[in-house]
N, C-alpha and C. Protein backbone atom coordinates (compact mmCIF):
# COMPACT_ATOMS: atom_id res chain seq x y z
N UNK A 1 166.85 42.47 293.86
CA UNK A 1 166.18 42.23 292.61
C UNK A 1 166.72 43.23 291.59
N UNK A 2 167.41 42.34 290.70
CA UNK A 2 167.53 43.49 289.39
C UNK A 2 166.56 43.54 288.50
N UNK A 3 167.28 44.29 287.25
CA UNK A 3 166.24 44.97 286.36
C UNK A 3 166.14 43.78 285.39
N UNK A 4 167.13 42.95 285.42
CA UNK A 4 167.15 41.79 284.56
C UNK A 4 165.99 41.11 284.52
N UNK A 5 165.80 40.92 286.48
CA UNK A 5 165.10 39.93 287.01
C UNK A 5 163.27 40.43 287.10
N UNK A 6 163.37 41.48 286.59
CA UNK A 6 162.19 42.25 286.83
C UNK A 6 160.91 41.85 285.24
N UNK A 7 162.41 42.06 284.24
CA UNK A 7 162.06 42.36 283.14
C UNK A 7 161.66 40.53 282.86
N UNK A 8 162.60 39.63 283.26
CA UNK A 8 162.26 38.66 283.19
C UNK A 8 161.29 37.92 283.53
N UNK A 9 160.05 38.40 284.69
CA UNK A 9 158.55 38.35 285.21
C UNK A 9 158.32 38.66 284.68
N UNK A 10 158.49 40.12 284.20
CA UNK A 10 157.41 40.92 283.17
C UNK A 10 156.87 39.59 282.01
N UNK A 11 157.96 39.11 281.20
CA UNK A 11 158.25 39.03 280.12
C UNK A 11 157.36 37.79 280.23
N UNK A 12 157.56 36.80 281.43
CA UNK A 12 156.89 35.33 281.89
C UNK A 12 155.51 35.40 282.25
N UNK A 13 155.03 36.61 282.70
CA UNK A 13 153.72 36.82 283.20
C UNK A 13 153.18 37.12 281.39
N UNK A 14 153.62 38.43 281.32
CA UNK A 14 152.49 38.60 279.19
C UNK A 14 152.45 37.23 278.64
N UNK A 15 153.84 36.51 278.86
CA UNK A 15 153.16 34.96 277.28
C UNK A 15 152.41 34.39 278.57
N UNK A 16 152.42 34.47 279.65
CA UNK A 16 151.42 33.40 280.32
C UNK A 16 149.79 34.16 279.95
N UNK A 17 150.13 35.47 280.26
CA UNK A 17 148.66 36.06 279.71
C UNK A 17 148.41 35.76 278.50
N UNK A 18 148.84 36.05 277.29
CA UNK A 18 148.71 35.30 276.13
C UNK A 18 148.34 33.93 275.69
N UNK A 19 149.18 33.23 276.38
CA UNK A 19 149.00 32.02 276.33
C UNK A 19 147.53 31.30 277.08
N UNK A 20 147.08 31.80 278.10
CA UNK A 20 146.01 31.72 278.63
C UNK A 20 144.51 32.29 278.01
N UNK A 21 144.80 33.39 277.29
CA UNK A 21 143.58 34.49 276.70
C UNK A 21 143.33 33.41 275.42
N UNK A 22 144.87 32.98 274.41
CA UNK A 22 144.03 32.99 273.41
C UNK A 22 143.11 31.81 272.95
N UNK A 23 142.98 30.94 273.55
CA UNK A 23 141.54 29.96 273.07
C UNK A 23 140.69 30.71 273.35
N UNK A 24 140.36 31.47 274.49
CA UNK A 24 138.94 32.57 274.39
C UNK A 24 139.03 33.26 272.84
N UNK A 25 140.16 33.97 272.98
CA UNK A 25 140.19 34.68 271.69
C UNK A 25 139.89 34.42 270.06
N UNK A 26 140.25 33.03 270.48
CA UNK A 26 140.80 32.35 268.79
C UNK A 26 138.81 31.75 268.51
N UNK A 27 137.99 31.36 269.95
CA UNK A 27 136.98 31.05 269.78
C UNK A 27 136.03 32.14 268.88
N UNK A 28 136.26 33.09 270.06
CA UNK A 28 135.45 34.47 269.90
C UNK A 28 135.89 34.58 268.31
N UNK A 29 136.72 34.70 268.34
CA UNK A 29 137.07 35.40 266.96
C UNK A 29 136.54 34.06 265.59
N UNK A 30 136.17 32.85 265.88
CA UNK A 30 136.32 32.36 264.75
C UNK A 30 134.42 31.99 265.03
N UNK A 31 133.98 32.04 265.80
CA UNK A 31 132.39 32.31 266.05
C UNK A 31 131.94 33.59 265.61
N UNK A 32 132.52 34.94 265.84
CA UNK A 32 132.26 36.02 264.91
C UNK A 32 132.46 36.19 263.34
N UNK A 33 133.35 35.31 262.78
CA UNK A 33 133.32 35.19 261.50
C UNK A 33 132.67 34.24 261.29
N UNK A 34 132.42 33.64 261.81
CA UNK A 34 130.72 32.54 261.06
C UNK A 34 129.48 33.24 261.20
N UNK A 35 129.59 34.06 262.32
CA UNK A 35 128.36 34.75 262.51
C UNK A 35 127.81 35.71 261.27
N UNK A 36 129.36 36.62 261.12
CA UNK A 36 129.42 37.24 260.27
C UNK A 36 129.24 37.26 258.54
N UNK A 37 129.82 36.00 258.31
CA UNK A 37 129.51 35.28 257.04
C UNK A 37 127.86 34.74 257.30
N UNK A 38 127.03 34.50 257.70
CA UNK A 38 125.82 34.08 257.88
C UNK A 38 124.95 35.46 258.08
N UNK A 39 125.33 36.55 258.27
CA UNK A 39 124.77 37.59 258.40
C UNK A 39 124.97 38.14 256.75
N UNK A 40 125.83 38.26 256.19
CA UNK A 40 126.40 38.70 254.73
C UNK A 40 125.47 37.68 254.15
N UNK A 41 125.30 36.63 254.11
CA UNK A 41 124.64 35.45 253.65
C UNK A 41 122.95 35.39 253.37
N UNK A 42 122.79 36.29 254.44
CA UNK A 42 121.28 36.06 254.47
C UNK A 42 120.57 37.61 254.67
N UNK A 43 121.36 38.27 254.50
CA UNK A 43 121.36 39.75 254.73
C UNK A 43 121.14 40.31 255.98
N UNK A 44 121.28 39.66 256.60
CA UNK A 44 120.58 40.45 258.15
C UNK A 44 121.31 41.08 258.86
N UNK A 45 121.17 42.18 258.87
CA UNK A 45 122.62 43.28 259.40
C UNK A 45 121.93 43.35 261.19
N UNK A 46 121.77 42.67 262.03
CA UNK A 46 121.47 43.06 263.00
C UNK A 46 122.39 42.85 263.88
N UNK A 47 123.01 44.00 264.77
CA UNK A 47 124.61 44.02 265.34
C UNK A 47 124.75 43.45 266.54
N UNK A 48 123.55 42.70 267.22
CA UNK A 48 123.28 42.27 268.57
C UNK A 48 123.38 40.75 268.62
N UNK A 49 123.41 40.06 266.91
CA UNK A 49 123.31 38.75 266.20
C UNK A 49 124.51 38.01 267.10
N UNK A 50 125.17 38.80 267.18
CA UNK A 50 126.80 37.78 267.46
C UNK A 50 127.50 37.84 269.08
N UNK A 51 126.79 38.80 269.82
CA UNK A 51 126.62 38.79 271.38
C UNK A 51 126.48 37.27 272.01
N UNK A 52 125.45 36.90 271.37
CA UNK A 52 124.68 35.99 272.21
C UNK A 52 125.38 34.41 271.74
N UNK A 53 125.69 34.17 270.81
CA UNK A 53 126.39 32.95 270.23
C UNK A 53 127.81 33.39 270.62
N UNK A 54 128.43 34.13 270.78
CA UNK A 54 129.85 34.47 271.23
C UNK A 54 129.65 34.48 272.70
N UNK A 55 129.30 34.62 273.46
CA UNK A 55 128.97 34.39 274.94
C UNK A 55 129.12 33.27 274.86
N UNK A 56 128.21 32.30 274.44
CA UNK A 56 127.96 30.82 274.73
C UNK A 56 128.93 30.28 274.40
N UNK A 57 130.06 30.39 273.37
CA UNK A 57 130.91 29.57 273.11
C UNK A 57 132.22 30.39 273.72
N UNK A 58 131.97 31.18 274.50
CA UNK A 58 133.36 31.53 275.35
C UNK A 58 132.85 31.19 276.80
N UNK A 59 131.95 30.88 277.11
CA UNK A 59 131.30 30.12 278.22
C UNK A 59 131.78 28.45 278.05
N UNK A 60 131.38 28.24 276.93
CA UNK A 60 131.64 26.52 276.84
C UNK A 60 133.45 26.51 276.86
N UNK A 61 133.75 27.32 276.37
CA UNK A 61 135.59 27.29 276.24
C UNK A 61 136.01 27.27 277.36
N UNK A 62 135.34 28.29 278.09
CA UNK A 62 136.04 28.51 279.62
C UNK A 62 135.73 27.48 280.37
N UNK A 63 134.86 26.54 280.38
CA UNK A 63 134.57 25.42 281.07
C UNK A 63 135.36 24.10 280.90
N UNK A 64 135.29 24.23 279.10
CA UNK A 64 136.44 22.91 278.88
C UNK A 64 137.79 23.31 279.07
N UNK A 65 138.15 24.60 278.97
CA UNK A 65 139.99 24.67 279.39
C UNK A 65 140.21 25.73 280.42
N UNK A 66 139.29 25.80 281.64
CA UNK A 66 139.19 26.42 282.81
C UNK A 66 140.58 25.76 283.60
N UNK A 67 140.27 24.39 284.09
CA UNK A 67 141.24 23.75 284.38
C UNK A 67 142.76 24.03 284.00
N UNK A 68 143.12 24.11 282.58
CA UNK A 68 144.03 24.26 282.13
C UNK A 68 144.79 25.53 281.94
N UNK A 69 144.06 26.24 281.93
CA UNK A 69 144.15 28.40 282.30
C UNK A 69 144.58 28.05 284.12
N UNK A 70 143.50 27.90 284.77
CA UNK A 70 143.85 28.04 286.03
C UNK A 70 145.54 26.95 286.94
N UNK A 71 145.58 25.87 285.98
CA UNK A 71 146.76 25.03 286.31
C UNK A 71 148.11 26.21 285.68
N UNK A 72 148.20 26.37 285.01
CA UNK A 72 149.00 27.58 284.42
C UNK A 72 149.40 28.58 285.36
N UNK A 73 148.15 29.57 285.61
CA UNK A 73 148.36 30.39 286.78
C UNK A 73 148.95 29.95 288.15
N UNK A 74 148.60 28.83 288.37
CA UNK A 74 148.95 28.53 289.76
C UNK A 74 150.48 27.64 289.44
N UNK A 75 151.08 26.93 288.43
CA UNK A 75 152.26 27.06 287.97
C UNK A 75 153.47 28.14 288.00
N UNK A 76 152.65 29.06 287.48
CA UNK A 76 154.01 30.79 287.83
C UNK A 76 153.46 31.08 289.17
N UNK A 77 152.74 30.99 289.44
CA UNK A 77 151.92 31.93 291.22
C UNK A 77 153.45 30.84 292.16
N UNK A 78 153.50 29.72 291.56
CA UNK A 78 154.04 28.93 292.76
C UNK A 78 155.41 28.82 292.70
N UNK A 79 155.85 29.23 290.80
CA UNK A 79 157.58 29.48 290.48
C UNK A 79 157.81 30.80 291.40
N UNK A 80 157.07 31.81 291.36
CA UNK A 80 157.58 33.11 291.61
C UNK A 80 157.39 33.01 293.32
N UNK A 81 156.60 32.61 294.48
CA UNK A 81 156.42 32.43 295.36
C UNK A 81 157.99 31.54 295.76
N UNK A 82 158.47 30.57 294.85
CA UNK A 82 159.85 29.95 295.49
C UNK A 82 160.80 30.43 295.27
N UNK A 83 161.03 31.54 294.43
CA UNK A 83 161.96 32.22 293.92
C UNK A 83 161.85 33.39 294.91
N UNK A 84 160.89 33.52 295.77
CA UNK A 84 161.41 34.93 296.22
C UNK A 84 161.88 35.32 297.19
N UNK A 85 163.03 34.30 297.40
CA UNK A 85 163.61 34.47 298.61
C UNK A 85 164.80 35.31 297.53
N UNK A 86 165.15 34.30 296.20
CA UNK A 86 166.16 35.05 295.13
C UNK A 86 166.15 36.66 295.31
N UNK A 87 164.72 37.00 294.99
CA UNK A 87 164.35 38.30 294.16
C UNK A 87 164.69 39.54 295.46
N UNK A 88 164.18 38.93 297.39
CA UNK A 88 164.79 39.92 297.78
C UNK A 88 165.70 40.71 298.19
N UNK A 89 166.91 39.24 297.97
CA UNK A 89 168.48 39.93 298.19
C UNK A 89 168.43 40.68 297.11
């Protein structure tokens, strides 16, 4: 295994992490700015407001693209498992 081949997992595993995180992320993040604009809106500065609606809709996310996160993972789990006969010469 070279350093090529090392750097080249590295590099396949982060966008798979990426690629997997960000619908959680992009949720979370666009449920906290509604939250947030509705808090500015109505004045209610209470910081515990956006816990509980950000849970639920990274709960509902993870349910509708669970499948599709976990098909992913088990996609590289099963490239790198056939490749590694390559990686230990």
């Amino acid at each position: 295994m070279t350093e090529a081949d090392v750097v080249e997992i590295s590099y396949k595993m982060i966008m798979l992490i990426i690629k997997c995180s960000a619908p959680l992320l992009l949720v979370s993040l666009i449920v906290g700015l509604i939250i947030s604009i509705f808090q500015t809106v109505t004045s209610i500065q209470e910081q515990t407001l956006t816990f509980v609606p950000k849970l639920i809709a990274i709960f509902v996310t993870l349910l509708l693209a669970g499948g599709w996160i976990m098909n992913n993972c088990k996609d590289f789990l099963t490239e790198l498992c056939q490749s590694f006969a390559a990686y230990v010469n």
